[in-house]
Protein backbone atom coordinates (compact mmCIF):
# COMPACT_ATOMS: atom_id res chain seq x y z
CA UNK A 1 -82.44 33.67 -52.34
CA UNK A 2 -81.55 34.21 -48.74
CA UNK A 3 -79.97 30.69 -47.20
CA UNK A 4 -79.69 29.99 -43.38
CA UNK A 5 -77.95 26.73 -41.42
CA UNK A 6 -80.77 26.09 -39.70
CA UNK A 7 -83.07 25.34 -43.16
CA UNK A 8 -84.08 22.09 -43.62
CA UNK A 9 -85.98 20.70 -46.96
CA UNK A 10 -88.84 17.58 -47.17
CA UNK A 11 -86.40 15.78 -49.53
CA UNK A 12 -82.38 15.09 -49.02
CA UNK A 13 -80.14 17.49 -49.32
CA UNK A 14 -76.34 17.15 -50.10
CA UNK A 15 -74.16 19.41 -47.82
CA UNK A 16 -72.17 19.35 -44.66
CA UNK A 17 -75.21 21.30 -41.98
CA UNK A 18 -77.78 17.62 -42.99
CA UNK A 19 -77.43 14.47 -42.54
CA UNK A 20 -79.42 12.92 -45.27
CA UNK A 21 -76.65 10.98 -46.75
CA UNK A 22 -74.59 8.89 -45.09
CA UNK A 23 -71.65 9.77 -47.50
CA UNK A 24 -71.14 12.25 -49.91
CA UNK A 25 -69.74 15.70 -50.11
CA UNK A 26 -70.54 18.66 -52.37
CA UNK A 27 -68.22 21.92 -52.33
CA UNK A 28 -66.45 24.48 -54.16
CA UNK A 29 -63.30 26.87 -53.68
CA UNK A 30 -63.15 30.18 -55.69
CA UNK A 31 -60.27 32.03 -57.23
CA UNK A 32 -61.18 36.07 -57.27
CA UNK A 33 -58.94 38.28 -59.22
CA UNK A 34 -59.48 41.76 -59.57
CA UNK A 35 -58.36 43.07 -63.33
CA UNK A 36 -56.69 46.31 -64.34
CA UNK A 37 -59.89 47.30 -65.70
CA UNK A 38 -61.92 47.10 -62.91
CA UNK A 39 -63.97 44.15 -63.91
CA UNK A 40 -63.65 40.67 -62.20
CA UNK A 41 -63.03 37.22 -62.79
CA UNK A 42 -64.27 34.51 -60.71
CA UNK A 43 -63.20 30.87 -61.09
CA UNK A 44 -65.02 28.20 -59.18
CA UNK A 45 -64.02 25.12 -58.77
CA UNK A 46 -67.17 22.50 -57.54
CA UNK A 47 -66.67 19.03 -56.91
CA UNK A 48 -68.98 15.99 -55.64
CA UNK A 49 -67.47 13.06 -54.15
CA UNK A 50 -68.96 9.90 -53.04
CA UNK A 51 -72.37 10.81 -54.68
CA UNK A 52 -72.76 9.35 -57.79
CA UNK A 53 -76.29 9.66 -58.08
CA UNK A 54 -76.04 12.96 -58.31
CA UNK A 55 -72.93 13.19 -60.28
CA UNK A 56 -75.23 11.13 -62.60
CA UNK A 57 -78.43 13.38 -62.80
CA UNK A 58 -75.60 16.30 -63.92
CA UNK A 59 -74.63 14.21 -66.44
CA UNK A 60 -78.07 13.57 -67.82
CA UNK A 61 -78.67 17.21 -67.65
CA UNK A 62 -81.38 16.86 -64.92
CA UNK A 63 -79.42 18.59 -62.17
CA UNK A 64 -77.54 21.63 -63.03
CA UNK A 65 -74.76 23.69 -60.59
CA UNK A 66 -73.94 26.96 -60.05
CA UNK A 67 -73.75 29.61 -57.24
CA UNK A 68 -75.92 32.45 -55.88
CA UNK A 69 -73.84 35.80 -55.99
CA UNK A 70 -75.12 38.41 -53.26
CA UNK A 71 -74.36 41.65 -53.06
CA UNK A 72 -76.14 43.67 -50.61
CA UNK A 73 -74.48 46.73 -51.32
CA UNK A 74 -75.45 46.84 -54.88
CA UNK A 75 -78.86 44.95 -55.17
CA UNK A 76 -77.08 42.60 -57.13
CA UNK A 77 -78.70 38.85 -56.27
CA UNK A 78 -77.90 35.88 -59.22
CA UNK A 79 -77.50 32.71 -59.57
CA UNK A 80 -74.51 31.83 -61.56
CA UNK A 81 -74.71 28.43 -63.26
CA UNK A 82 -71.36 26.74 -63.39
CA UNK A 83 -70.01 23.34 -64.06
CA UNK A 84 -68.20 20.42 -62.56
CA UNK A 85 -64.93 21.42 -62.24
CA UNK A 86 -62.97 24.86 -62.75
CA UNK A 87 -65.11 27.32 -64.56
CA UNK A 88 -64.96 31.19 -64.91
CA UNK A 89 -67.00 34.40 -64.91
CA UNK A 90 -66.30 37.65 -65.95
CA UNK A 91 -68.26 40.52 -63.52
CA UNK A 92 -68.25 44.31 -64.90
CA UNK A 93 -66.82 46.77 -62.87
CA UNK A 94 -69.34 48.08 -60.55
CA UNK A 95 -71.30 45.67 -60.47
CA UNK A 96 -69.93 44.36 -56.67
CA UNK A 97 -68.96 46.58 -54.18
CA UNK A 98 -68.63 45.84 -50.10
CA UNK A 99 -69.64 42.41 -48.77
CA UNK A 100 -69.73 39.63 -51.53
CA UNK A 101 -71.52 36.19 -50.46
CA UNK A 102 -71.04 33.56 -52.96
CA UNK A 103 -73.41 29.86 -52.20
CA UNK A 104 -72.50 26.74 -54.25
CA UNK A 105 -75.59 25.16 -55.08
CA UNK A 106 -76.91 22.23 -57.04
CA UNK A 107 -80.87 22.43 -58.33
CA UNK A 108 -83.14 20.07 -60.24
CA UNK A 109 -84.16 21.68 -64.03
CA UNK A 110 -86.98 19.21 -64.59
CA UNK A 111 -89.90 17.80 -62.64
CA UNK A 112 -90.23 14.27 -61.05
CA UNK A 113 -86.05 14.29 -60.34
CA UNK A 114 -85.50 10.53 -58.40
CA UNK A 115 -82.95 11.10 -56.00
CA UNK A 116 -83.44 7.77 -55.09
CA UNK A 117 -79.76 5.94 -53.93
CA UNK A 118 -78.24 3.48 -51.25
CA UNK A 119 -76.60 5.89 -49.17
CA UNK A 120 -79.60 7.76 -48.68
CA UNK A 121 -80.55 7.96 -44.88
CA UNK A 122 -83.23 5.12 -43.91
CA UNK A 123 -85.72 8.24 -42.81
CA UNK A 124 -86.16 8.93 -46.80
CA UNK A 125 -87.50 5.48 -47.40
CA UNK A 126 -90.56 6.84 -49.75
CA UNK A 127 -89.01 7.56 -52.86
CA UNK A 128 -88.34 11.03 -53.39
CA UNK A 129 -89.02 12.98 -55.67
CA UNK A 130 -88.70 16.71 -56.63
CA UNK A 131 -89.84 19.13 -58.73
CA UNK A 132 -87.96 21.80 -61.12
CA UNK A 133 -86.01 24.37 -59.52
CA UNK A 134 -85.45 22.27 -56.04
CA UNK A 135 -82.04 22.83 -54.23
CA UNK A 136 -80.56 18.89 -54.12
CA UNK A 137 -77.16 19.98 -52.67
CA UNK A 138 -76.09 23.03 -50.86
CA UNK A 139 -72.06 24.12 -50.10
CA UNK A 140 -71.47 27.40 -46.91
CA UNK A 141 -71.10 30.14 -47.37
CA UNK A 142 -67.92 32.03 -48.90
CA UNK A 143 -67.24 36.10 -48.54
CA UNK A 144 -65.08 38.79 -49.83
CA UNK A 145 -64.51 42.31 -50.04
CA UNK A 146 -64.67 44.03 -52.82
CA UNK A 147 -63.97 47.42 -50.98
CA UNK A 148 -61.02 49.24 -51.91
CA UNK A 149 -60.03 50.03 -48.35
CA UNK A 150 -59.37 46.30 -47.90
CA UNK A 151 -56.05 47.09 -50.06
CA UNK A 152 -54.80 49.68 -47.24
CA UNK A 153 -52.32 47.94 -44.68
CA UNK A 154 -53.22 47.79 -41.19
CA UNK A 155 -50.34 49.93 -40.77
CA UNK A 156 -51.99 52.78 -42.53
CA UNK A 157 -54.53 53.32 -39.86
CA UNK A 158 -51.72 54.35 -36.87
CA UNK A 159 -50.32 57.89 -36.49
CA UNK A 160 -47.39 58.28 -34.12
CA UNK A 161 -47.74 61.29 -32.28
CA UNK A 162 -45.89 62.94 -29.80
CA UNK A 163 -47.16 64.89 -26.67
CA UNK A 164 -45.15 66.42 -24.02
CA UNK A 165 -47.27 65.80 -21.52
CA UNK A 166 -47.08 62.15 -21.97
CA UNK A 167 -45.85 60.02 -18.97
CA UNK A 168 -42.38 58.87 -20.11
CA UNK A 169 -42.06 55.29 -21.85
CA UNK A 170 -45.97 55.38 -21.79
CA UNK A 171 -47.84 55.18 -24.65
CA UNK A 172 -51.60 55.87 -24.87
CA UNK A 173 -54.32 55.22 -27.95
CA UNK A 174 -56.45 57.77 -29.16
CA UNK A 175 -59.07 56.88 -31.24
CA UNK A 176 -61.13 59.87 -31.62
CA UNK A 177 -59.66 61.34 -35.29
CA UNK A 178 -59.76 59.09 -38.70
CA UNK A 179 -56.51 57.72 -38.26
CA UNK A 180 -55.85 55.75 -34.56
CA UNK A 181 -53.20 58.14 -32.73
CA UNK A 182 -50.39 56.36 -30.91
CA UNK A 183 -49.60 59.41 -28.13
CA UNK A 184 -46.16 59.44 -26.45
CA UNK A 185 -43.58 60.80 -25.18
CA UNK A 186 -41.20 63.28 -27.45
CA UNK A 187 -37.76 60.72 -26.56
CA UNK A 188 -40.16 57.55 -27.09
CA UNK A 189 -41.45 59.36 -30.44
CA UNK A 190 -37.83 59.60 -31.47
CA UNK A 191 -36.84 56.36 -30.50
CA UNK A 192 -39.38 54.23 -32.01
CA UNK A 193 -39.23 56.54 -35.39
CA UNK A 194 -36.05 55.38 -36.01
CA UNK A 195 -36.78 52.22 -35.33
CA UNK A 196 -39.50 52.36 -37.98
CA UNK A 197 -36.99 53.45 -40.80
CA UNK A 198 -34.62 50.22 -39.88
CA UNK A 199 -34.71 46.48 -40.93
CA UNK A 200 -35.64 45.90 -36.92
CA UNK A 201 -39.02 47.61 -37.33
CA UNK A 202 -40.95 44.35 -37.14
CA UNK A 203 -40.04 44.27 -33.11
CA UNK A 204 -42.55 46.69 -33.13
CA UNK A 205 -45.57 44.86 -34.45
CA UNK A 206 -45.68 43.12 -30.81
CA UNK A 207 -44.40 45.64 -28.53
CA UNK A 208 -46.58 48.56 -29.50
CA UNK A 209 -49.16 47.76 -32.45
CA UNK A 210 -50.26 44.65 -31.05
CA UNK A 211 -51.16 46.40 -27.69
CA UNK A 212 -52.50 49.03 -29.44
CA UNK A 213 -54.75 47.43 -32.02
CA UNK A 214 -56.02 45.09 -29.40
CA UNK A 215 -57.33 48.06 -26.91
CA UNK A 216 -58.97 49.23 -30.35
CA UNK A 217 -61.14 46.05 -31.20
CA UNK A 218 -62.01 45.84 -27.19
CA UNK A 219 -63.41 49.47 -27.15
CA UNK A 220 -64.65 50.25 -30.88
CA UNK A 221 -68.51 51.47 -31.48
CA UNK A 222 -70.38 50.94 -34.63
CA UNK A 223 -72.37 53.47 -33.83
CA UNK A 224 -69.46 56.37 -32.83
CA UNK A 225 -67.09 54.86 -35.12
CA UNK A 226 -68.40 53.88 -38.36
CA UNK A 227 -67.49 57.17 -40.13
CA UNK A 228 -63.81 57.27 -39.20
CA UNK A 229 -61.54 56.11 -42.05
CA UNK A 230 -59.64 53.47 -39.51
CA UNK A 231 -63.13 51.53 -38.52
CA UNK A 232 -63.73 51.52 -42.33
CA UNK A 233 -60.69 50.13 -43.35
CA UNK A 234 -60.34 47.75 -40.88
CA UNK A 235 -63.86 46.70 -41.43
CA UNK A 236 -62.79 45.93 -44.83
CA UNK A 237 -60.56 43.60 -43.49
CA UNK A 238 -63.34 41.99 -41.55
CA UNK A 239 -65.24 41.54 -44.55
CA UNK A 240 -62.37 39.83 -46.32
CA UNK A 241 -62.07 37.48 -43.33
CA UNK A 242 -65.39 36.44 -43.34
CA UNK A 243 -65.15 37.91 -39.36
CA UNK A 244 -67.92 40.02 -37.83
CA UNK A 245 -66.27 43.44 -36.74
CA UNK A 246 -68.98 43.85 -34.20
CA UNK A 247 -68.27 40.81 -32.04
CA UNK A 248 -64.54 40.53 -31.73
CA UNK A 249 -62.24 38.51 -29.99
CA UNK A 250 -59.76 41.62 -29.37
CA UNK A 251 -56.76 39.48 -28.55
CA UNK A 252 -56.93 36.80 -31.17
CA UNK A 253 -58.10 39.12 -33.87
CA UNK A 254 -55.70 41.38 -33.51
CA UNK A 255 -52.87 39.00 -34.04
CA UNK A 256 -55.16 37.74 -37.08
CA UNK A 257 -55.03 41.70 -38.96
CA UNK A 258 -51.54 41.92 -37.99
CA UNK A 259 -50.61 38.50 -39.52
CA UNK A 260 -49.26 36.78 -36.25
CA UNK A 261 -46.86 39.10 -35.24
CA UNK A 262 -45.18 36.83 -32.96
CA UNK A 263 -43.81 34.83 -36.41
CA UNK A 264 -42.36 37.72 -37.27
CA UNK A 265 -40.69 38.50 -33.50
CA UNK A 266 -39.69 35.16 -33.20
CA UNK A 267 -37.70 34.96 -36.88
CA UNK A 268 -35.95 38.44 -35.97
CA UNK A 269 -34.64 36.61 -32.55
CA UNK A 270 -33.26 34.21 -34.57
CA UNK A 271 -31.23 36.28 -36.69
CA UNK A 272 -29.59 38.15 -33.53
């Protein structure tokens, strides 16, 4: 079933994007872990606070919960029922691959469900009822990536290459190849590979991959760069963030892949 913020329902509807209660919340984290074997479990966790109406229709089995899994990659669309509280789900392997959208839901499993409560909002003042199969409360949206290339580092995307003709101290990016080529100088090269092989290597994440990854982001094409094996593995990173790779924030995302360098620059300071 394909959900949007901006749907709205004849009846009330639990969930932060309505105002149809004036308390209430419905939501659910998930736990993903990927097994040895390929397969995964998924562990939800759904809760309801201040609604105990509808705590109350679970409980006489007229309102069930669960969560729609959607995989576009794979055709795979289900709704997974579920339970208050922590419950699991074991996937095959295969069966997800790319994007994964998971939707916390709540829906009615009878006809004639009375949703009828005081902290209903005044507008509902016929009493409402709906039929079977009617979505009562509604969490957003979580994502994740089930593509391998989410595993690679950021790291793994830069080559350090050196170029004679390179103006001294001057490094340029080069995106062009499947990995992103940092071009220098051949002293620069030198300089900043042994850097890489010593316990001060992290200076680097602000003075030359920051920079470099951010002139990346501002410049990168779907459509010239889709098929390079950096766009794809830092789209997988995208995906894992829940981010959109095609409208970036350069700056601020950059700092997000590389895990806020500037922690890392600061702590190395403070060890000097």
């Amino acid at each position: 079933m394909k959900f949007s913020d901006s749907m709205r329902f004849p009846y009330p509807i639990l969930s932060e994007i309505t105002e149809d209660y004036s308390v209430g919340k419905f939501g659910c984290e998930f736990i993903i872990e990927e097994q040895k074997n390929g397969s995964l479990v998924l562990t939800s966790n759904i809760t309801i606070d201040d609604s105990p109406k509808i705590v109350e229709l679970i409980q006489q089995g007229k309102v069930a919960v669960g969560y729609y899994i959607m995989c576009r990659d794979t055709y795979y669309d289900v709704l997974q029922p579920a339970i208050l509280g922590r419950h699991s789900v074991t996937i095959p392997e295969g069966t997800l691959f790319g994007t994964v959208k998971l939707r916390p839901v709540a829906w009615t499993t009878q006809d004639d469900v009375d949703l009828s409560t005081s902290t209903l909002d005044p507008e509902f003042s016929i009493q409402p009822l709906v039929s079977k199969g009617s979505i009562v409360a509604l969490d957003n949206e979580h994502r994740f990536s089930m593509d391998p290339k989410k595993y690679q580092s950021v790291g793994s995307v830069f080559e350090l290459v050196s170029n004679d003709t390179a103006e001294p101290g001057i490094f340029e990016v080069d995106t062009e190849n499947s990995r992103i080529k940092i071009v220098t100088d051949k002293n620069t090269f030198e300089r900043i590979s042994q850097l890489r092989d010593t316990t001060d290597r992290n200076y680097l994440l602000c003075s030359l991959f920051l920079p470099a990854l951010t002139e990346v982001l501002a410049r990168v094409s779907k459509t010239e760069d889709e098929g390079k094996m950096w766009y794809q593995v830092l789209n997988a990173k995208y995906d894992e963030l829940g981010l959109d790779f095609t409208s970036t924030s350069p700056v601020r995302d950059a700092q997000t892949l590389l895990q806020q360098p500037l922690h890392e620059f600061f702590e190395l300071m403070e060890r000097v």
